[in-house]
Protein backbone atom coordinates (compact mmCIF):
# COMPACT_ATOMS: atom_id res chain seq x y z
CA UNK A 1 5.55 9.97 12.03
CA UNK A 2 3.42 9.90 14.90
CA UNK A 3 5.43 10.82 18.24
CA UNK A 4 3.94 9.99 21.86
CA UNK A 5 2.62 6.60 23.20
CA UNK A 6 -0.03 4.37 24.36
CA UNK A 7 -0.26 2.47 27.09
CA UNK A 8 -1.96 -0.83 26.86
CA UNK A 9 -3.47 -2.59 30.54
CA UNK A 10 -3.64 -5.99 29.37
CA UNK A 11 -3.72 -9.12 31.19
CA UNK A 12 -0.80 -10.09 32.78
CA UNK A 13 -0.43 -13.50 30.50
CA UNK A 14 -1.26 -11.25 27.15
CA UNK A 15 1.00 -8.40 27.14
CA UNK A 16 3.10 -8.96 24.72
CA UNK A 17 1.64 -7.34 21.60
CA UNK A 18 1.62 -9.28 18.65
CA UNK A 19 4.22 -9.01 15.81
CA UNK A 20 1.70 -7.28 12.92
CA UNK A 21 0.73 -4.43 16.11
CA UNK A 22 4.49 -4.11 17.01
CA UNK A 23 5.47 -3.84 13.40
CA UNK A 24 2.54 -1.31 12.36
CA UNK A 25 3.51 0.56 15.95
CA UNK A 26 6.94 1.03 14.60
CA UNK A 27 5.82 2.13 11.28
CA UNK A 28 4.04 4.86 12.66
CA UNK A 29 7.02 5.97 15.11
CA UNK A 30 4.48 5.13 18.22
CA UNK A 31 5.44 3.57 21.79
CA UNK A 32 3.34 0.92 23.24
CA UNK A 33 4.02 0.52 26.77
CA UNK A 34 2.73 -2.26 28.45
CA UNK A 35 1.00 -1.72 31.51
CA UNK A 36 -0.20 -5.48 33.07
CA UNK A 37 -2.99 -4.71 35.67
CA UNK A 38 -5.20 -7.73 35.41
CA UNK A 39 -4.44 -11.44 35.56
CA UNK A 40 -6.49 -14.10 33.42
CA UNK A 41 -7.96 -16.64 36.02
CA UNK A 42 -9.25 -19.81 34.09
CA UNK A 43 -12.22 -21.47 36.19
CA UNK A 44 -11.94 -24.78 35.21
CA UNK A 45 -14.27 -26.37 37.97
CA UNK A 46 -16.89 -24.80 35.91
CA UNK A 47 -15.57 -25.71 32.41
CA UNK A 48 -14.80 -29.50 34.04
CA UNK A 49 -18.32 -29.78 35.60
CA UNK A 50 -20.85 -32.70 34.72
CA UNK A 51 -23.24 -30.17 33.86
CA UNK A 52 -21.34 -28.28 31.67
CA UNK A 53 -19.20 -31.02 30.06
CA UNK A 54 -22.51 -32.37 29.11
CA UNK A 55 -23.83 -29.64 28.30
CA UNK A 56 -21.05 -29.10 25.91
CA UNK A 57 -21.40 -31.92 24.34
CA UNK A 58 -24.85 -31.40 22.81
CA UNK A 59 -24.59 -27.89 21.89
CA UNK A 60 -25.75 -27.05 18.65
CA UNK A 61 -24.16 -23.78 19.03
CA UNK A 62 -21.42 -22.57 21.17
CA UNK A 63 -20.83 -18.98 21.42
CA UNK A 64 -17.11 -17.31 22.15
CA UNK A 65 -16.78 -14.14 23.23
CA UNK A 66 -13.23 -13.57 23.79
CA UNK A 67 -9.73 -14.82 22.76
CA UNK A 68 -9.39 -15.75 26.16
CA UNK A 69 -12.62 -17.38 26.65
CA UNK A 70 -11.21 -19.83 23.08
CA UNK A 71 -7.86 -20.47 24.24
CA UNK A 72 -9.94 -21.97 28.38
CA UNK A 73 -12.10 -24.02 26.30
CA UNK A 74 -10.64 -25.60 23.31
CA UNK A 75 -7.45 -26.78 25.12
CA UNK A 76 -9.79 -28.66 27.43
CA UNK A 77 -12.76 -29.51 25.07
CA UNK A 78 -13.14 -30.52 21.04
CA UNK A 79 -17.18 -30.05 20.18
CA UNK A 80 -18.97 -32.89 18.21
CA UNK A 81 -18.81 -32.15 14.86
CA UNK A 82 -22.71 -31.36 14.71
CA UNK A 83 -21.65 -28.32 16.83
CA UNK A 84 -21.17 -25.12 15.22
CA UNK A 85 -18.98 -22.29 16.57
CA UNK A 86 -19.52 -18.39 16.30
CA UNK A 87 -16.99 -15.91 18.01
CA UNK A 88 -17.32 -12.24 18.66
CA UNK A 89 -14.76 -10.58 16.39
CA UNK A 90 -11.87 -11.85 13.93
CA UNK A 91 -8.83 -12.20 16.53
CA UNK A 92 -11.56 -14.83 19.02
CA UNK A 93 -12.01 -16.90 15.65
CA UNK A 94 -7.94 -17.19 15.14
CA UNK A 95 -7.94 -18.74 18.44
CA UNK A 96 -10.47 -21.24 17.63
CA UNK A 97 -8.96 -22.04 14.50
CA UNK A 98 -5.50 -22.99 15.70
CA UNK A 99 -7.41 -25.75 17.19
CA UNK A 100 -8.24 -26.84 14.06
CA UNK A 101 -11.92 -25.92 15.14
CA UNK A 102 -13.91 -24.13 11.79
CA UNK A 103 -15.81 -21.16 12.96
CA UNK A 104 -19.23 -20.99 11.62
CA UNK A 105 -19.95 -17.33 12.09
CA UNK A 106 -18.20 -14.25 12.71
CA UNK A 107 -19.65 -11.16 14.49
CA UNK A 108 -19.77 -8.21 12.03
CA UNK A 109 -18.50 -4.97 13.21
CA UNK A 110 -18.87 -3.72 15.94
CA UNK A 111 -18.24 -7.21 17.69
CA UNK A 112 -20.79 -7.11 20.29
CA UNK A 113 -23.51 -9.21 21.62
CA UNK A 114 -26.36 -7.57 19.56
CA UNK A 115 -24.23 -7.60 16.52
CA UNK A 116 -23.52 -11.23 16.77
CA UNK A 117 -26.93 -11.86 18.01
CA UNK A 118 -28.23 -10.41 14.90
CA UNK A 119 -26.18 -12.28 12.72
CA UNK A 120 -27.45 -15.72 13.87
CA UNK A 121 -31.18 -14.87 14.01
CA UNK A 122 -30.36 -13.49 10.37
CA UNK A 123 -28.54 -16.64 9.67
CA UNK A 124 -30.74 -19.49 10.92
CA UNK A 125 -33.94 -17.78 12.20
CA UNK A 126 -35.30 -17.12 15.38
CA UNK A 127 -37.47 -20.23 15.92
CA UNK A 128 -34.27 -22.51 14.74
CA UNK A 129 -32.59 -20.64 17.25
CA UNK A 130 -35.42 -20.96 20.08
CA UNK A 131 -34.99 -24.55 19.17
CA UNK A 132 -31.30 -24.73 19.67
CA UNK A 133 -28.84 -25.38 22.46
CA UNK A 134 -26.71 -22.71 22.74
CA UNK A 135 -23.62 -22.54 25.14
CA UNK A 136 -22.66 -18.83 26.14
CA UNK A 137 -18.53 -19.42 26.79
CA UNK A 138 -17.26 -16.14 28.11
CA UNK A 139 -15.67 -14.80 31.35
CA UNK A 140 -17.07 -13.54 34.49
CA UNK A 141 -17.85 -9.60 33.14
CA UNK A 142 -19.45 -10.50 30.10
CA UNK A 143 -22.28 -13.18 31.53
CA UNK A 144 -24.96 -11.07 32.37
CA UNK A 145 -24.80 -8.59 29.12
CA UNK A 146 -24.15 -11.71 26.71
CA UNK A 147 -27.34 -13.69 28.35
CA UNK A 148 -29.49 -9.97 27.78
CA UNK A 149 -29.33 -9.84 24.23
CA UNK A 150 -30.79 -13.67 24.00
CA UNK A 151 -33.15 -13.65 26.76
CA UNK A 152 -34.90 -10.26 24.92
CA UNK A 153 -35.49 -12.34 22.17
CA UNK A 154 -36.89 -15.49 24.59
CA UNK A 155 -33.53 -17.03 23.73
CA UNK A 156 -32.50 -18.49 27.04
CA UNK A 157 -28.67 -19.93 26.30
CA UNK A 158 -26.69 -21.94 29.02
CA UNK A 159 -24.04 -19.52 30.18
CA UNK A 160 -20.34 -21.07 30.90
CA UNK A 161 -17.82 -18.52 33.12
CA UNK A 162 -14.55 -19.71 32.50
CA UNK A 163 -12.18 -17.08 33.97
CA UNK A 164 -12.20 -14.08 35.98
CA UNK A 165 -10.18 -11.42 36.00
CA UNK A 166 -8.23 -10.73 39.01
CA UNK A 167 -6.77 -7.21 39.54
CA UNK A 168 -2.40 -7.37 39.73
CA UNK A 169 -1.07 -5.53 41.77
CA UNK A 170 1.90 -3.10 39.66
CA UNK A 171 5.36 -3.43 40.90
CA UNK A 172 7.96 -0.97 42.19
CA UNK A 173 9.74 -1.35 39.45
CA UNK A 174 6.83 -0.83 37.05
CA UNK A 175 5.40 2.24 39.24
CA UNK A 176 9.01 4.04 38.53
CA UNK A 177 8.83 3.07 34.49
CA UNK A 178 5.41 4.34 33.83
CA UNK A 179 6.88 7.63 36.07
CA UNK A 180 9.71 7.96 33.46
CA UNK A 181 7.51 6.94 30.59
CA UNK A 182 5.12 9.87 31.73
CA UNK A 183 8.06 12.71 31.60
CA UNK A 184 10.16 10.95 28.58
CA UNK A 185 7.38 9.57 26.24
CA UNK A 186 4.54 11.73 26.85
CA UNK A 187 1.96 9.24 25.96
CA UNK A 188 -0.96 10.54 24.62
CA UNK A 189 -3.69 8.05 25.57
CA UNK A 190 -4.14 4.49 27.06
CA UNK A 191 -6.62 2.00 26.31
CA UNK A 192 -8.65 -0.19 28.09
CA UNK A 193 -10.18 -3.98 27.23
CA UNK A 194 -12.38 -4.32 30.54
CA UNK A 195 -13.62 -2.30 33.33
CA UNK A 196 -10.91 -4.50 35.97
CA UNK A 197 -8.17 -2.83 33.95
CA UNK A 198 -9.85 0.48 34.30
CA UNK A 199 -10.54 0.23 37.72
CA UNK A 200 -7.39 -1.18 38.99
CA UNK A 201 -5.52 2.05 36.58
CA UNK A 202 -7.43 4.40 38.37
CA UNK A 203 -6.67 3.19 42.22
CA UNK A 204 -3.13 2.45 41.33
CA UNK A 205 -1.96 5.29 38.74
CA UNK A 206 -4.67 7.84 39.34
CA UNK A 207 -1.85 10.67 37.72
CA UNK A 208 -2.82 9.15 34.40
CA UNK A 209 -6.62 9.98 33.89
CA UNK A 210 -5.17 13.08 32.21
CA UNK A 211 -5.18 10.78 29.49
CA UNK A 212 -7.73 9.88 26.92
CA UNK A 213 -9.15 6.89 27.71
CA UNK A 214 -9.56 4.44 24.62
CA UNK A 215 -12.13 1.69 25.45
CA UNK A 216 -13.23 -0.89 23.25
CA UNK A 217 -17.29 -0.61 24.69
CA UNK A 218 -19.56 1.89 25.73
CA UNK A 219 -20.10 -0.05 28.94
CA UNK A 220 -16.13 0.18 29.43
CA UNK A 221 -16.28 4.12 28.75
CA UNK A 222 -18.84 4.63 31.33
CA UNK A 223 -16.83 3.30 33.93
CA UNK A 224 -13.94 5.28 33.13
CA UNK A 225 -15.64 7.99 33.39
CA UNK A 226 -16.82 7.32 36.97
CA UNK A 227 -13.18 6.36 37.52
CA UNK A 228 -12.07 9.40 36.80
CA UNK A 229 -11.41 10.14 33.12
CA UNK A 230 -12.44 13.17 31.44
CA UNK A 231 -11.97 12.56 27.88
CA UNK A 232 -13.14 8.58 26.46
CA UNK A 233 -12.92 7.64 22.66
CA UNK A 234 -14.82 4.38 21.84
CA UNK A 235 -13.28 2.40 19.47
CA UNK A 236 -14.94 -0.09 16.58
CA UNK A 237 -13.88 -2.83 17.95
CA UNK A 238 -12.10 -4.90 19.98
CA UNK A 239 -8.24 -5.80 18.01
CA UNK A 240 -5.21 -3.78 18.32
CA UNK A 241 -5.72 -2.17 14.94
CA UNK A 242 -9.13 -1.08 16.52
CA UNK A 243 -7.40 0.85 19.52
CA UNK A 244 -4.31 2.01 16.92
CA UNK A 245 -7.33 3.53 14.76
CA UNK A 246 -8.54 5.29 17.45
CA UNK A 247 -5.67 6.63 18.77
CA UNK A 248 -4.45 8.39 15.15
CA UNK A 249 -7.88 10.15 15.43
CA UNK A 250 -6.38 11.72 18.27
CA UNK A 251 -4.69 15.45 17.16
CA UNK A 252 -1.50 15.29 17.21
């Protein structure tokens, strides 16, 4: 058995881990202790626009980069069934499948924008793809990298922000349990999905940077390390069995 914790900065709508993580957690005799420092903002001006909607609605492709991102859109928007869908990583294609939506493609390992970039030019081609409307659906932080990747390739997709993420301010209450957690648990790392969650853990629990810092990019690891962190394991990809992975690399 594995003794110690992790603490997990998730949104504040997400944090309950699912039931396979929680079961696997248990398995493995580790702690997950939530730690909520970012709220999910859904920008549905944008998603609602005339623009957009239209825009939407002769997409040949429209690309989802985040669970989040899939659960904004689909509640609000069904594509035409000439549309295809491709998602960055397994757990963004669930999402879009519990709308009954099939997913078309799949980003292999390590879910990124080049690796799912690669995939469709591998797929259909670059001039098919050149020839294609594509629709970008992501939040705020991931616009300007997801855009890069086409744009180097003279791929120039319509970008849709539909959230933000919008740094939560920790509660007493939560303050003192992460200061027990700290002297009872003695977590051994804590893992970041975004650079808002790192951010906001470094202005409001600066005593935990002792900590490795698991982070699901390089991009995210960077900014840790400017934040404060000393030690930053990168993980292979984005799911909770990603960050677990990483974690048991960690000596015990």
């Amino acid at each position: 058995m594995y003794n110690g914790g992790i603490f997990f900065t998730r949104a504040g709508h997400t944090t309950d881990l699912k039931s396979k993580t929680k079961r696997r957690l248990l398995s493995l005799g580790i702690q997950a202790i939530n730690l909520p420092l970012v709220a999910i903002v859904p920008d549905l001006d944008a998603l609602l626009s005339n623009s957009n909607r239209k825009a939407l609605i002769q997409a040949d492709w429209i690309i989802v980069f985040s669970s989040n991102a899939a659960q904004i859109l689909f509640s609000q928007f069904i594509p035409n069934s000439h549309c295809k869908i491709a998602t960055i990583g397994e757990s963004t294609a669930r999402v879009v499948r519990q709308f009954h939506i099939p997913v078309t493609l799949v980003a292999p390992p390590p879910n990124s924008s080049e690796s799912l970039t690669s995939a469709l030019v591998a797929t259909i081609g670059i001039s098919q793809l050149a020839q294609s409307t594509i629709i970008i659906a992501t939040g705020h932080e991931g616009l300007t990298t997801a855009s890069d990747f086409f744009q180097s390739l003279d791929i120039f997709p319509i970008t849709i922000e539909l959230y933000r993420r919008v740094p939560q301010e920790a509660s007493d209450e939560l303050r003192s349990k992460v200061s027990a957690m700290v002297s009872s648990l003695q977590p051994k790392a804590i893992s970041f999905v975004s650079v808002t969650s790192a951010r906001q853990c470094s202005i409001q629990f600066p005593n935990l940077t002792f900590l490795p810092a698991i982070c699901v990019s390089s991009r995210i690891g960077e900014q840790a390390l400017a934040f404060g962190w000393k030690k930053i394991l990168l993980t292979d990809g984005v799911s909770d069995d990603a960050i677990i992975d990483t974690f048991l690399s960690l000596k015990q």
